[in-house]
PDB file of N, CA and C in Angstrom:
ATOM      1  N   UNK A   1      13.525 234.897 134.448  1.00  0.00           N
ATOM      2  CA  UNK A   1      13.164 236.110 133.738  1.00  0.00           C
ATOM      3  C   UNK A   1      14.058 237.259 134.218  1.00  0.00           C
ATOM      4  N   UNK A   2      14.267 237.849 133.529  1.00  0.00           N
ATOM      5  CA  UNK A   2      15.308 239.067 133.602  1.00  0.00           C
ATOM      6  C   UNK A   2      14.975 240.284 133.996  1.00  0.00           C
ATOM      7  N   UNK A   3      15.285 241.365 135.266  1.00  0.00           N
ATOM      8  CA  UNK A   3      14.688 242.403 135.135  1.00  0.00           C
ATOM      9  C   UNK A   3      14.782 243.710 133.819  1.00  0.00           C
ATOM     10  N   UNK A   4      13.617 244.153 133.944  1.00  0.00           N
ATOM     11  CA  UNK A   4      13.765 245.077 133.028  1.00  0.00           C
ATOM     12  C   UNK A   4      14.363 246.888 133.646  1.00  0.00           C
ATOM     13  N   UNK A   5      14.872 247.362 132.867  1.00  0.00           N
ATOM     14  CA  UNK A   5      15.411 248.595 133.190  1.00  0.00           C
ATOM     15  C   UNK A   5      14.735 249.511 134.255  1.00  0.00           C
ATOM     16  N   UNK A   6      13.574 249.479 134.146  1.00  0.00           N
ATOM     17  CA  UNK A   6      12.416 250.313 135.001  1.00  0.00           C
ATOM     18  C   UNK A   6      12.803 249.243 136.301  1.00  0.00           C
ATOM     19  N   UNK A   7      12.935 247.913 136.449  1.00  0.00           N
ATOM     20  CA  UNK A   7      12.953 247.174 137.189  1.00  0.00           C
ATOM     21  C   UNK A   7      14.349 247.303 138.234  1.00  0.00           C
ATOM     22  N   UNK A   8      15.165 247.063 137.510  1.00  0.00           N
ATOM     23  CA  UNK A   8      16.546 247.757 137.694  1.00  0.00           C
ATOM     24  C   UNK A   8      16.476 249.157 138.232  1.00  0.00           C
ATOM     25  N   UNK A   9      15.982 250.342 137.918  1.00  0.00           N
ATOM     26  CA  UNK A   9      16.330 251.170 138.725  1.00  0.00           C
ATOM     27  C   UNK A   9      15.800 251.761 139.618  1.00  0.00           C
ATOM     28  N   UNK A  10      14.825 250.720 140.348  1.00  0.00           N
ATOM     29  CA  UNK A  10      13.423 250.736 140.905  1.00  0.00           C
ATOM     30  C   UNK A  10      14.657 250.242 142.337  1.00  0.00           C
ATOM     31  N   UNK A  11      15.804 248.473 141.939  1.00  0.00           N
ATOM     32  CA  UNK A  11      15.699 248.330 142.900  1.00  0.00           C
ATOM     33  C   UNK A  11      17.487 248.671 143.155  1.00  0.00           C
ATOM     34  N   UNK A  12      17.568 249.604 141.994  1.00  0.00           N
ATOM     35  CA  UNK A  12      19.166 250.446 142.742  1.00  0.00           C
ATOM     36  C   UNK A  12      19.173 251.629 143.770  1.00  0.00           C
ATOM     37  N   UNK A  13      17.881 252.528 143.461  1.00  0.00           N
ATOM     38  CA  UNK A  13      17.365 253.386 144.673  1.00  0.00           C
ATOM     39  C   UNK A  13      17.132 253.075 145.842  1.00  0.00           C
ATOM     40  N   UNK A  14      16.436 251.369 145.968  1.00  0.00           N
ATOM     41  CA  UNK A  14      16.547 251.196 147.467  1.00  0.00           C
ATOM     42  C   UNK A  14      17.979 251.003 147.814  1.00  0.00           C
ATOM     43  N   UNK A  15      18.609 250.468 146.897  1.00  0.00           N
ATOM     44  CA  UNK A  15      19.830 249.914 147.230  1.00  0.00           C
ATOM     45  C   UNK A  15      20.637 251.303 147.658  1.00  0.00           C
ATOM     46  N   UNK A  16      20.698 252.002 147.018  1.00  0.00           N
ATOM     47  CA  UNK A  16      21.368 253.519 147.985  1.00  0.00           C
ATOM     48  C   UNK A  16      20.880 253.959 149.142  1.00  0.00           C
ATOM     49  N   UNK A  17      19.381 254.258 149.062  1.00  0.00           N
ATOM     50  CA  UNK A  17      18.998 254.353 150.436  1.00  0.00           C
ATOM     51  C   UNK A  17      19.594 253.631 151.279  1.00  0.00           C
ATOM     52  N   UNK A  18      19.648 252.364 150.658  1.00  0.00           N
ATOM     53  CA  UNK A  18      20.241 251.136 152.203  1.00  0.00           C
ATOM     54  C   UNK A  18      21.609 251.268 152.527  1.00  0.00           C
ATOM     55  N   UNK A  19      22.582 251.860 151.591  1.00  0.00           N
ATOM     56  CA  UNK A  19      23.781 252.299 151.725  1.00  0.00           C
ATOM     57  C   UNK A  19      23.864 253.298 152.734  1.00  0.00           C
ATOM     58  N   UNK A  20      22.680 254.441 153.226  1.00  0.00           N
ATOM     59  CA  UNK A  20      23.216 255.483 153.779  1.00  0.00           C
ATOM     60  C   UNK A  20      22.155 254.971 154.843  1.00  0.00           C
ATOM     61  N   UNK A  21      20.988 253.994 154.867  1.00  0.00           N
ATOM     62  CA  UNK A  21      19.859 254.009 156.132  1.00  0.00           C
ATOM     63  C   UNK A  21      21.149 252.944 156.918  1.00  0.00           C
ATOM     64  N   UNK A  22      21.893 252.558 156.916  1.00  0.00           N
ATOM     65  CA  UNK A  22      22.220 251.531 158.033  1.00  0.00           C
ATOM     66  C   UNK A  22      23.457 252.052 158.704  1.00  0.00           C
ATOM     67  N   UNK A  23      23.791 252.988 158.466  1.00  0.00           N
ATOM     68  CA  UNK A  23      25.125 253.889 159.413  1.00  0.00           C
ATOM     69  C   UNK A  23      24.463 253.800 160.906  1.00  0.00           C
ATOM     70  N   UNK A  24      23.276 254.479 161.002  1.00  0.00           N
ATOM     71  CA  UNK A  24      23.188 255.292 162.444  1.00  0.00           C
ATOM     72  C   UNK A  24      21.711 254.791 162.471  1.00  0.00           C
ATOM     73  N   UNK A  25      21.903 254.626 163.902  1.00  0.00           N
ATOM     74  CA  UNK A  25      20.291 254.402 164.750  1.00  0.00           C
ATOM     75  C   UNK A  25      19.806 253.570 163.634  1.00  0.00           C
ATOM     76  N   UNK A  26      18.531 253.338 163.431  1.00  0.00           N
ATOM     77  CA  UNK A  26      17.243 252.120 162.770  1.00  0.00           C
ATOM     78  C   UNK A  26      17.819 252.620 161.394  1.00  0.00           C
ATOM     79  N   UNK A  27      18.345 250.723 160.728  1.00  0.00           N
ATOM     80  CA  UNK A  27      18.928 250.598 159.388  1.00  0.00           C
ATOM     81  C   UNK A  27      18.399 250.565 158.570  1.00  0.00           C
ATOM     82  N   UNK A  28      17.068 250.916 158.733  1.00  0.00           N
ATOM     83  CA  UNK A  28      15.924 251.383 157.360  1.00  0.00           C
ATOM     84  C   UNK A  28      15.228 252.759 157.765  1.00  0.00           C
ATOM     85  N   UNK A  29      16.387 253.348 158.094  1.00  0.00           N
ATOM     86  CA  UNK A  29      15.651 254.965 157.873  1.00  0.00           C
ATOM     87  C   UNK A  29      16.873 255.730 158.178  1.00  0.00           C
ATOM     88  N   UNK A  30      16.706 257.094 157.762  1.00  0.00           N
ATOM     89  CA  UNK A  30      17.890 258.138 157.108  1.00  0.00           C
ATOM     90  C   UNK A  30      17.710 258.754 158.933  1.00  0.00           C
ATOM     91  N   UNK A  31      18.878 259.120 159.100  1.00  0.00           N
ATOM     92  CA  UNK A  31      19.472 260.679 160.290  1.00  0.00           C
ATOM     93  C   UNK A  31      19.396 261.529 159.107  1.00  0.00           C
ATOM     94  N   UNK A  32      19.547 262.346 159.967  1.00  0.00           N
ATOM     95  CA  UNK A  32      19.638 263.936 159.664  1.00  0.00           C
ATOM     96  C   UNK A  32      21.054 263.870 158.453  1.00  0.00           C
ATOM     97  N   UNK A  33      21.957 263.550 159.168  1.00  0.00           N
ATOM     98  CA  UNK A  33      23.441 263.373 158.945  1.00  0.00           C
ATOM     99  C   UNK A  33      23.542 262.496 157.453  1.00  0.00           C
ATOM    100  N   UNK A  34      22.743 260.910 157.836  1.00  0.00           N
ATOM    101  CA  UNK A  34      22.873 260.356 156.305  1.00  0.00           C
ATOM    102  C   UNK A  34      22.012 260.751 155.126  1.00  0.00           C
ATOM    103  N   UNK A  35      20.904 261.683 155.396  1.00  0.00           N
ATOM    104  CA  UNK A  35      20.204 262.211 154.450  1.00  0.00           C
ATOM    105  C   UNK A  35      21.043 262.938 153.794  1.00  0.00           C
ATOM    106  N   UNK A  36      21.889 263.961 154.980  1.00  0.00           N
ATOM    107  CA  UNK A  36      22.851 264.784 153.713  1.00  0.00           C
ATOM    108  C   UNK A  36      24.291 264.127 153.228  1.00  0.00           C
ATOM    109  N   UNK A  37      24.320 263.555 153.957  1.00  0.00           N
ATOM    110  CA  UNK A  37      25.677 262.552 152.898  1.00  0.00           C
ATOM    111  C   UNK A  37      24.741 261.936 151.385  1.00  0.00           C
ATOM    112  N   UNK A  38      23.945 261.411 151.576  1.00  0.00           N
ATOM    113  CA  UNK A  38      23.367 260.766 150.878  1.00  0.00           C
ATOM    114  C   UNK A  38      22.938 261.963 149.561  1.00  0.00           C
ATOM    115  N   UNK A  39      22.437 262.548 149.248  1.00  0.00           N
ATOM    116  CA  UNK A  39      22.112 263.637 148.838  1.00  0.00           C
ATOM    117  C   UNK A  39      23.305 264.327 148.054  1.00  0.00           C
ATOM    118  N   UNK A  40      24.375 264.527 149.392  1.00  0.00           N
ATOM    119  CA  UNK A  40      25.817 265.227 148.786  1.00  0.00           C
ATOM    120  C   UNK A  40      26.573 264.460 147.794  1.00  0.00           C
ATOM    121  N   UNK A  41      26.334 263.199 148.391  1.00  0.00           N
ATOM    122  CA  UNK A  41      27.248 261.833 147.477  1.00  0.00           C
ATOM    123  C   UNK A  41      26.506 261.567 146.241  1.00  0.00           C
ATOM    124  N   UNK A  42      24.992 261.454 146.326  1.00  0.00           N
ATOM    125  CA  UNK A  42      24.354 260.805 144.806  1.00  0.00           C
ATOM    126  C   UNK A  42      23.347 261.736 144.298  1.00  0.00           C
ATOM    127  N   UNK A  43      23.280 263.248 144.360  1.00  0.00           N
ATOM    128  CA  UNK A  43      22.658 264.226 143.402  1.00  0.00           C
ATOM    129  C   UNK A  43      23.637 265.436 143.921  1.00  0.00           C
ATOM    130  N   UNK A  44      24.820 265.576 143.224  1.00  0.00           N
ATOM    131  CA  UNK A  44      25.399 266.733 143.540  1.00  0.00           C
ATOM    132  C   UNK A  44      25.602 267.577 142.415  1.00  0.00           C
ATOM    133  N   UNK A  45      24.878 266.982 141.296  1.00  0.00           N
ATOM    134  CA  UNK A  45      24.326 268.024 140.170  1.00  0.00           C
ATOM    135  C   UNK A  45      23.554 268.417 140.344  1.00  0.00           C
ATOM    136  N   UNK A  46      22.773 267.720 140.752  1.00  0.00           N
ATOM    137  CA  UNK A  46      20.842 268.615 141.043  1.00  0.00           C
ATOM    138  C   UNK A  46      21.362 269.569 142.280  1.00  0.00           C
ATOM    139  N   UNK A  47      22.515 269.120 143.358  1.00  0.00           N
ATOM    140  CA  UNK A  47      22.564 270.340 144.320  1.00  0.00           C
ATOM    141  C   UNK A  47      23.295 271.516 143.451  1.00  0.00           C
ATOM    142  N   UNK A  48      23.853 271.663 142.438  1.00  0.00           N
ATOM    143  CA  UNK A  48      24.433 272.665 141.957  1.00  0.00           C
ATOM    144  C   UNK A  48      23.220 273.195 141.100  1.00  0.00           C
ATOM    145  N   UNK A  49      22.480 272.720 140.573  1.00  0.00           N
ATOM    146  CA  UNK A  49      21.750 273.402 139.536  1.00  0.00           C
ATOM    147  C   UNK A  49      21.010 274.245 140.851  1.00  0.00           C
ATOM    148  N   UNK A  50      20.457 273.625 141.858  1.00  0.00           N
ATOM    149  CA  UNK A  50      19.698 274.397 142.557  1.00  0.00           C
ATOM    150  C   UNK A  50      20.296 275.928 143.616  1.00  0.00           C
ATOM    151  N   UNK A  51      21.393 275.870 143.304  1.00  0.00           N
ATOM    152  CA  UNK A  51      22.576 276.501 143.870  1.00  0.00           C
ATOM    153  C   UNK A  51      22.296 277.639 142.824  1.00  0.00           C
ATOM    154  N   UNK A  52      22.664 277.222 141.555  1.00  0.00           N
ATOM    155  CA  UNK A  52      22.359 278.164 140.657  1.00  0.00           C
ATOM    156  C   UNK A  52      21.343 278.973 140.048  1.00  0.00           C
ATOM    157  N   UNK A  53      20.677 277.872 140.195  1.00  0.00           N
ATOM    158  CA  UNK A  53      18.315 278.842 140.462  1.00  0.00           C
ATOM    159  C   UNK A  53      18.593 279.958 141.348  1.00  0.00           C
ATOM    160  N   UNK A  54      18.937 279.496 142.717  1.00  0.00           N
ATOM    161  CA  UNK A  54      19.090 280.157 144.009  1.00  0.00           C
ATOM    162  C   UNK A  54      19.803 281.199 143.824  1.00  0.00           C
ATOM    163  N   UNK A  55      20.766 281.059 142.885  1.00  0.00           N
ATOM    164  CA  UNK A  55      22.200 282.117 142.895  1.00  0.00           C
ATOM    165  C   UNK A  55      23.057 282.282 144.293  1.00  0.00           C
ATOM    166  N   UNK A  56      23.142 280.880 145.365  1.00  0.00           N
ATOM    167  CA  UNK A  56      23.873 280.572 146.133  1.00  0.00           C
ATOM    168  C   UNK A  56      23.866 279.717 147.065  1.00  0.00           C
ATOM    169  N   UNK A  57      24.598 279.702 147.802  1.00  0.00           N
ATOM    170  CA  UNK A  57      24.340 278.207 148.437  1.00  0.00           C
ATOM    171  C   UNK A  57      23.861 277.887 149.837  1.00  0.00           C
ATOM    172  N   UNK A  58      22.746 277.658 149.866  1.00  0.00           N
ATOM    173  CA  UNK A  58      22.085 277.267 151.400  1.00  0.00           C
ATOM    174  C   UNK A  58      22.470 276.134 152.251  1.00  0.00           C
ATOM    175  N   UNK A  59      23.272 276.945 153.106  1.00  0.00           N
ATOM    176  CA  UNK A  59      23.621 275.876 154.093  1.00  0.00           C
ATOM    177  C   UNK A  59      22.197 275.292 155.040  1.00  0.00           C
ATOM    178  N   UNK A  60      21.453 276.011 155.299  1.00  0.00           N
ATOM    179  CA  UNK A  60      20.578 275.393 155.931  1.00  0.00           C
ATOM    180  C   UNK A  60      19.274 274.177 154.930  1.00  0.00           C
ATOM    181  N   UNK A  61      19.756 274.284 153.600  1.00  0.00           N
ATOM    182  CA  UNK A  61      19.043 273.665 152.212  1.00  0.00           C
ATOM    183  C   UNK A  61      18.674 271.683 153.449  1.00  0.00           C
ATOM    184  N   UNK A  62      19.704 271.176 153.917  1.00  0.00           N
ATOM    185  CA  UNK A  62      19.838 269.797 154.729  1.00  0.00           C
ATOM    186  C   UNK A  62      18.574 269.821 155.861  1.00  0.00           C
ATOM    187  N   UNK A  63      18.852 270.585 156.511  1.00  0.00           N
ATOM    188  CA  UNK A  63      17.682 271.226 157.501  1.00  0.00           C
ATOM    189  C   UNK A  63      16.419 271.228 157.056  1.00  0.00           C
ATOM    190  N   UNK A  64      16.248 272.480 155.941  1.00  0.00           N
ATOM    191  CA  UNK A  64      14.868 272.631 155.725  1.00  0.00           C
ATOM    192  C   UNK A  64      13.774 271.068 154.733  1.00  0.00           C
ATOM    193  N   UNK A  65      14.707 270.451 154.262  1.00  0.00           N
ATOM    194  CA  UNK A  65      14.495 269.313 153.310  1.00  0.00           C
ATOM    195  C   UNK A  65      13.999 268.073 154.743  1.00  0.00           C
ATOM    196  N   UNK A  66      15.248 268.188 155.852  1.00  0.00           N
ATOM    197  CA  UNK A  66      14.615 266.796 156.574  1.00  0.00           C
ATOM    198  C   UNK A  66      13.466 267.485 156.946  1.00  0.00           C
ATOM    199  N   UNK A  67      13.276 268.250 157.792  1.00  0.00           N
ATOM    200  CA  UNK A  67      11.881 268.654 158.500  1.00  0.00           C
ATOM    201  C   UNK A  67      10.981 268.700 157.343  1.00  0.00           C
ATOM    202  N   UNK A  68      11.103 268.927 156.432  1.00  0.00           N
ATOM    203  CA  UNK A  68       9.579 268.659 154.863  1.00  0.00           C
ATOM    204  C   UNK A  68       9.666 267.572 155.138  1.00  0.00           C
ATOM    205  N   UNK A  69      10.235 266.839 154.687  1.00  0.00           N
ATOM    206  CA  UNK A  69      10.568 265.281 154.456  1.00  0.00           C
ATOM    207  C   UNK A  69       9.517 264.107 156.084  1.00  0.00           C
ATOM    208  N   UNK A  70      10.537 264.697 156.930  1.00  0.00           N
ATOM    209  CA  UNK A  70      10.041 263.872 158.001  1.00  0.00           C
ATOM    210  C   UNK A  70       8.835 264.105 158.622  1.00  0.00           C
ATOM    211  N   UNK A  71       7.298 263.744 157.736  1.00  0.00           N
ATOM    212  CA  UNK A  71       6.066 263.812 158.107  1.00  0.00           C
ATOM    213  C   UNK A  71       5.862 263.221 159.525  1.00  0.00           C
ATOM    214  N   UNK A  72       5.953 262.537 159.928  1.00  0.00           N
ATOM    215  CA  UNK A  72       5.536 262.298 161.498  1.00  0.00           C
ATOM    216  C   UNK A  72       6.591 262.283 162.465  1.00  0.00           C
ATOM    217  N   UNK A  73       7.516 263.238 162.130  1.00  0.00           N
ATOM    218  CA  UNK A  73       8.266 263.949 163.213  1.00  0.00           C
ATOM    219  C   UNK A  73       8.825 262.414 164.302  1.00  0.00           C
ATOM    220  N   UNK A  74       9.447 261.498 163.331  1.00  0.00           N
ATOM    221  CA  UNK A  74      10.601 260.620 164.228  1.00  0.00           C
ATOM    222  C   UNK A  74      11.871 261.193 164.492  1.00  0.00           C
ATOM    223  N   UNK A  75      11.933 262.313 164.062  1.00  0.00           N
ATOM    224  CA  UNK A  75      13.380 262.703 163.727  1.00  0.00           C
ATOM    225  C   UNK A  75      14.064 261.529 162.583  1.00  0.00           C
ATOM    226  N   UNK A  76      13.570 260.883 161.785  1.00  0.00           N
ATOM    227  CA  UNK A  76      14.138 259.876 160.750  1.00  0.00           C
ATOM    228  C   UNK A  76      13.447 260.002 159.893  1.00  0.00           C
ATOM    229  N   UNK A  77      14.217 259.652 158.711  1.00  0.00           N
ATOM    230  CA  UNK A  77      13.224 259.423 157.417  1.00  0.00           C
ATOM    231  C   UNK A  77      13.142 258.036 157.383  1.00  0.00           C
ATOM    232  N   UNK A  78      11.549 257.584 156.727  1.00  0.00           N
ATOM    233  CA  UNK A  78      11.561 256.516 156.257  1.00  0.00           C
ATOM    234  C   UNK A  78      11.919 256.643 154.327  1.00  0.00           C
ATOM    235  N   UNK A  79      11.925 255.620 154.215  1.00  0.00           N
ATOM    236  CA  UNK A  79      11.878 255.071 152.996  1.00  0.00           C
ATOM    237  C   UNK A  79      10.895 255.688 152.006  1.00  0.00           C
ATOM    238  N   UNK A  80       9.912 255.717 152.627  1.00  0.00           N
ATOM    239  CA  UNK A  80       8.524 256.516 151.489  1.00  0.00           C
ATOM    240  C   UNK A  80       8.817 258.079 151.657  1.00  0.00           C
ATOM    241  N   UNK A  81       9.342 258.581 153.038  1.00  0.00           N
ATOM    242  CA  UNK A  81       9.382 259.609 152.901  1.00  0.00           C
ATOM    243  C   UNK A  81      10.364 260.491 152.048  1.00  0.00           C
ATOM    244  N   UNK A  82      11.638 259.590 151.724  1.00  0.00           N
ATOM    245  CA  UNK A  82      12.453 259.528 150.862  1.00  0.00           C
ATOM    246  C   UNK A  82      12.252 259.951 149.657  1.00  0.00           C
ATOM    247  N   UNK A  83      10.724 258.730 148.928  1.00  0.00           N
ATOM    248  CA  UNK A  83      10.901 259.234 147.998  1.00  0.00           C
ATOM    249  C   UNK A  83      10.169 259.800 147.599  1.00  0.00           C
ATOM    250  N   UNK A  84       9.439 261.166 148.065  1.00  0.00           N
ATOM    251  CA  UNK A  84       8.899 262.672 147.899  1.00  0.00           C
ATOM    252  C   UNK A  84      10.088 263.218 147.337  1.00  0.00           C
ATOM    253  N   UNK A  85      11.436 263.469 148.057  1.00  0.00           N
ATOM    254  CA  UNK A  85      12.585 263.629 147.957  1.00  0.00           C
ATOM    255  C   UNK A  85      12.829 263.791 145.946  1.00  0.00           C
ATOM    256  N   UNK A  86      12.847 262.242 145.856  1.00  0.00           N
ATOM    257  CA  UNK A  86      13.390 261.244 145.214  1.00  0.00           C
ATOM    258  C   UNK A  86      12.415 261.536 143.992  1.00  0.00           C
ATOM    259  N   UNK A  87      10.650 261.760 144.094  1.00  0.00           N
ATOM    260  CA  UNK A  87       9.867 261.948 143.386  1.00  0.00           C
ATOM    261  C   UNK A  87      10.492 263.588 142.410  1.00  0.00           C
ATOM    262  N   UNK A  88      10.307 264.031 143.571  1.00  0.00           N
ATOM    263  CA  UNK A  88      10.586 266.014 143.371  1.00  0.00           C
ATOM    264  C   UNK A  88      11.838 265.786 142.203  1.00  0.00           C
ATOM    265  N   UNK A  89      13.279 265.183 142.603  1.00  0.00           N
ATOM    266  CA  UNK A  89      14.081 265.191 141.743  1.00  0.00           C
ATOM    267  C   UNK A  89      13.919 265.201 140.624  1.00  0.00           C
ATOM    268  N   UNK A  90      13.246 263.600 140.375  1.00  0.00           N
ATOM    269  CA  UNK A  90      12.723 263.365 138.706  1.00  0.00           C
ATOM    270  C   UNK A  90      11.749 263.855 138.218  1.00  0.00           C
ATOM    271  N   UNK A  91      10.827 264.412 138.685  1.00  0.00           N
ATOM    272  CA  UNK A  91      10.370 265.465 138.302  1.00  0.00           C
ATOM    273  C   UNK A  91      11.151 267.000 137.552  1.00  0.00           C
ATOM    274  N   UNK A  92      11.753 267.344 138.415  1.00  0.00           N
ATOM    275  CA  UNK A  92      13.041 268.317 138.012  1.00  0.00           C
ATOM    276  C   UNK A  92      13.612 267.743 136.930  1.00  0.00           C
ATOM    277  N   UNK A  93      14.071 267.028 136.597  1.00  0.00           N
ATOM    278  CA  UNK A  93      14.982 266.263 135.749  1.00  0.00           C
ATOM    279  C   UNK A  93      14.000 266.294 134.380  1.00  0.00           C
ATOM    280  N   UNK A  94      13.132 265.817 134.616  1.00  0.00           N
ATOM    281  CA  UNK A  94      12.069 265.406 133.534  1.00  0.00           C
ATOM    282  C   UNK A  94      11.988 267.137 132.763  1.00  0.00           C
ATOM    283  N   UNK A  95      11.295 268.097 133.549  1.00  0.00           N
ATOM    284  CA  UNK A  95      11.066 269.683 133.575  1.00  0.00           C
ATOM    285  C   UNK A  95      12.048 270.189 132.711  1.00  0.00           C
ATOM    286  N   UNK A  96      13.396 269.824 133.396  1.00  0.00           N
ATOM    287  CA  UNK A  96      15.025 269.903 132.598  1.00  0.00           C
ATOM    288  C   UNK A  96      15.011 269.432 131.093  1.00  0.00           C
ATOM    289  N   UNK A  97      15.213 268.680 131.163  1.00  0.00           N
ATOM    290  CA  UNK A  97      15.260 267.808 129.954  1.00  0.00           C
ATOM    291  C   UNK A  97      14.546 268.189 128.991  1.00  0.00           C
ATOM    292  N   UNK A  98      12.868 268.042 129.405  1.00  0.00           N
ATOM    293  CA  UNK A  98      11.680 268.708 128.254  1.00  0.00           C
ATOM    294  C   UNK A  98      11.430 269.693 128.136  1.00  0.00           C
ATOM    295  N   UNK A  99      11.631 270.503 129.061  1.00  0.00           N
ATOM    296  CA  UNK A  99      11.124 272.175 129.217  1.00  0.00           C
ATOM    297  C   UNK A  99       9.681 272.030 129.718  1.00  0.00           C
ATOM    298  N   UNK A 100       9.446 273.138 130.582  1.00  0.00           N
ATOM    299  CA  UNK A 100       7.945 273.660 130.885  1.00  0.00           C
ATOM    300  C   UNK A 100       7.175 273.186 129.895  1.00  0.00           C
ATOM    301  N   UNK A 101       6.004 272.803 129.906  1.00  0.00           N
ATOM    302  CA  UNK A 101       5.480 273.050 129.041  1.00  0.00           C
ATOM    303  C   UNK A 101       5.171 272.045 128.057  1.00  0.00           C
ATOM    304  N   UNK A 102       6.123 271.033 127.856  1.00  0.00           N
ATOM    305  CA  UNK A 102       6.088 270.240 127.407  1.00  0.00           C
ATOM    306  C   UNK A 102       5.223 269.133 127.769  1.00  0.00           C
ATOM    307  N   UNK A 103       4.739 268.607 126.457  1.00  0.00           N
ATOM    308  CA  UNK A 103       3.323 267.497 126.556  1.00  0.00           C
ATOM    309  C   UNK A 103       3.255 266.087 125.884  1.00  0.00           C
ATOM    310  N   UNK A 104       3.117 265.390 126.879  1.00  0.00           N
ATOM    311  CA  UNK A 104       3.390 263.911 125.926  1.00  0.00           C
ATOM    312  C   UNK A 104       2.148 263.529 125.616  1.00  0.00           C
ATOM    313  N   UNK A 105       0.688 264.326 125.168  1.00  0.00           N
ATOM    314  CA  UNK A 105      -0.095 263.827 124.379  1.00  0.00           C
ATOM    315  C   UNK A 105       0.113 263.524 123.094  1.00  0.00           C
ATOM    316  N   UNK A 106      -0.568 263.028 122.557  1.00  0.00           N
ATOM    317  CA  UNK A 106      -0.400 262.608 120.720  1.00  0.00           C
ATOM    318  C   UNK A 106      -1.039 263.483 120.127  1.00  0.00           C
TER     319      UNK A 106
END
């Protein structure tokens, strides 16, 4: 049986995570360092749009995201914590796309 698209991009997200969790220290969880490579390398539209909300660019934006992110203070992200991250985006995206406001009742 074949995956389906939802299926597919369910398991290309881990597959990036795993691209940037196995550089440094424990290979299933993000540094500080591969969170923002990771981030810089595979949403660097969403970092510009938010650049542009902002009307500039927060260098400390890497900083304030791991410490949200890293709920029990390993200094690492896991995987779930990721995808709060990962949730927030498509959310944004979705917001983008449809506008405020917008309702998928019938």
């Amino acid at each position: 049986m074949s995956q389906t698209p939802l299926e597919k991009c369910c398991e290309c997200i881990i597959n990036i995570f795993h691209q940037y969790s196995v550089r440094v220290d424990h290979f299933d969880m993000l540094s500080k360092g591969e969170l923002k490579k990771m981030v810089e390398e595979q949403m660097p539209n969403f970092l510009k749009g938010l650049e542009r909300k902002q009307k500039k660019k927060d260098p400390k934006f890497i900083d304030s995201l791991f410490e949200e992110l890293d709920k029990d203070k390993s200094g690492q992200i896991t995987f779930e914590e990721c995808l709060v991250y990962i949730g927030r985006v498509l959310i944004a995206c979705h917001d983008h796309i449809h506008g405020h406001g917008h309702s998928h009742s019938h």
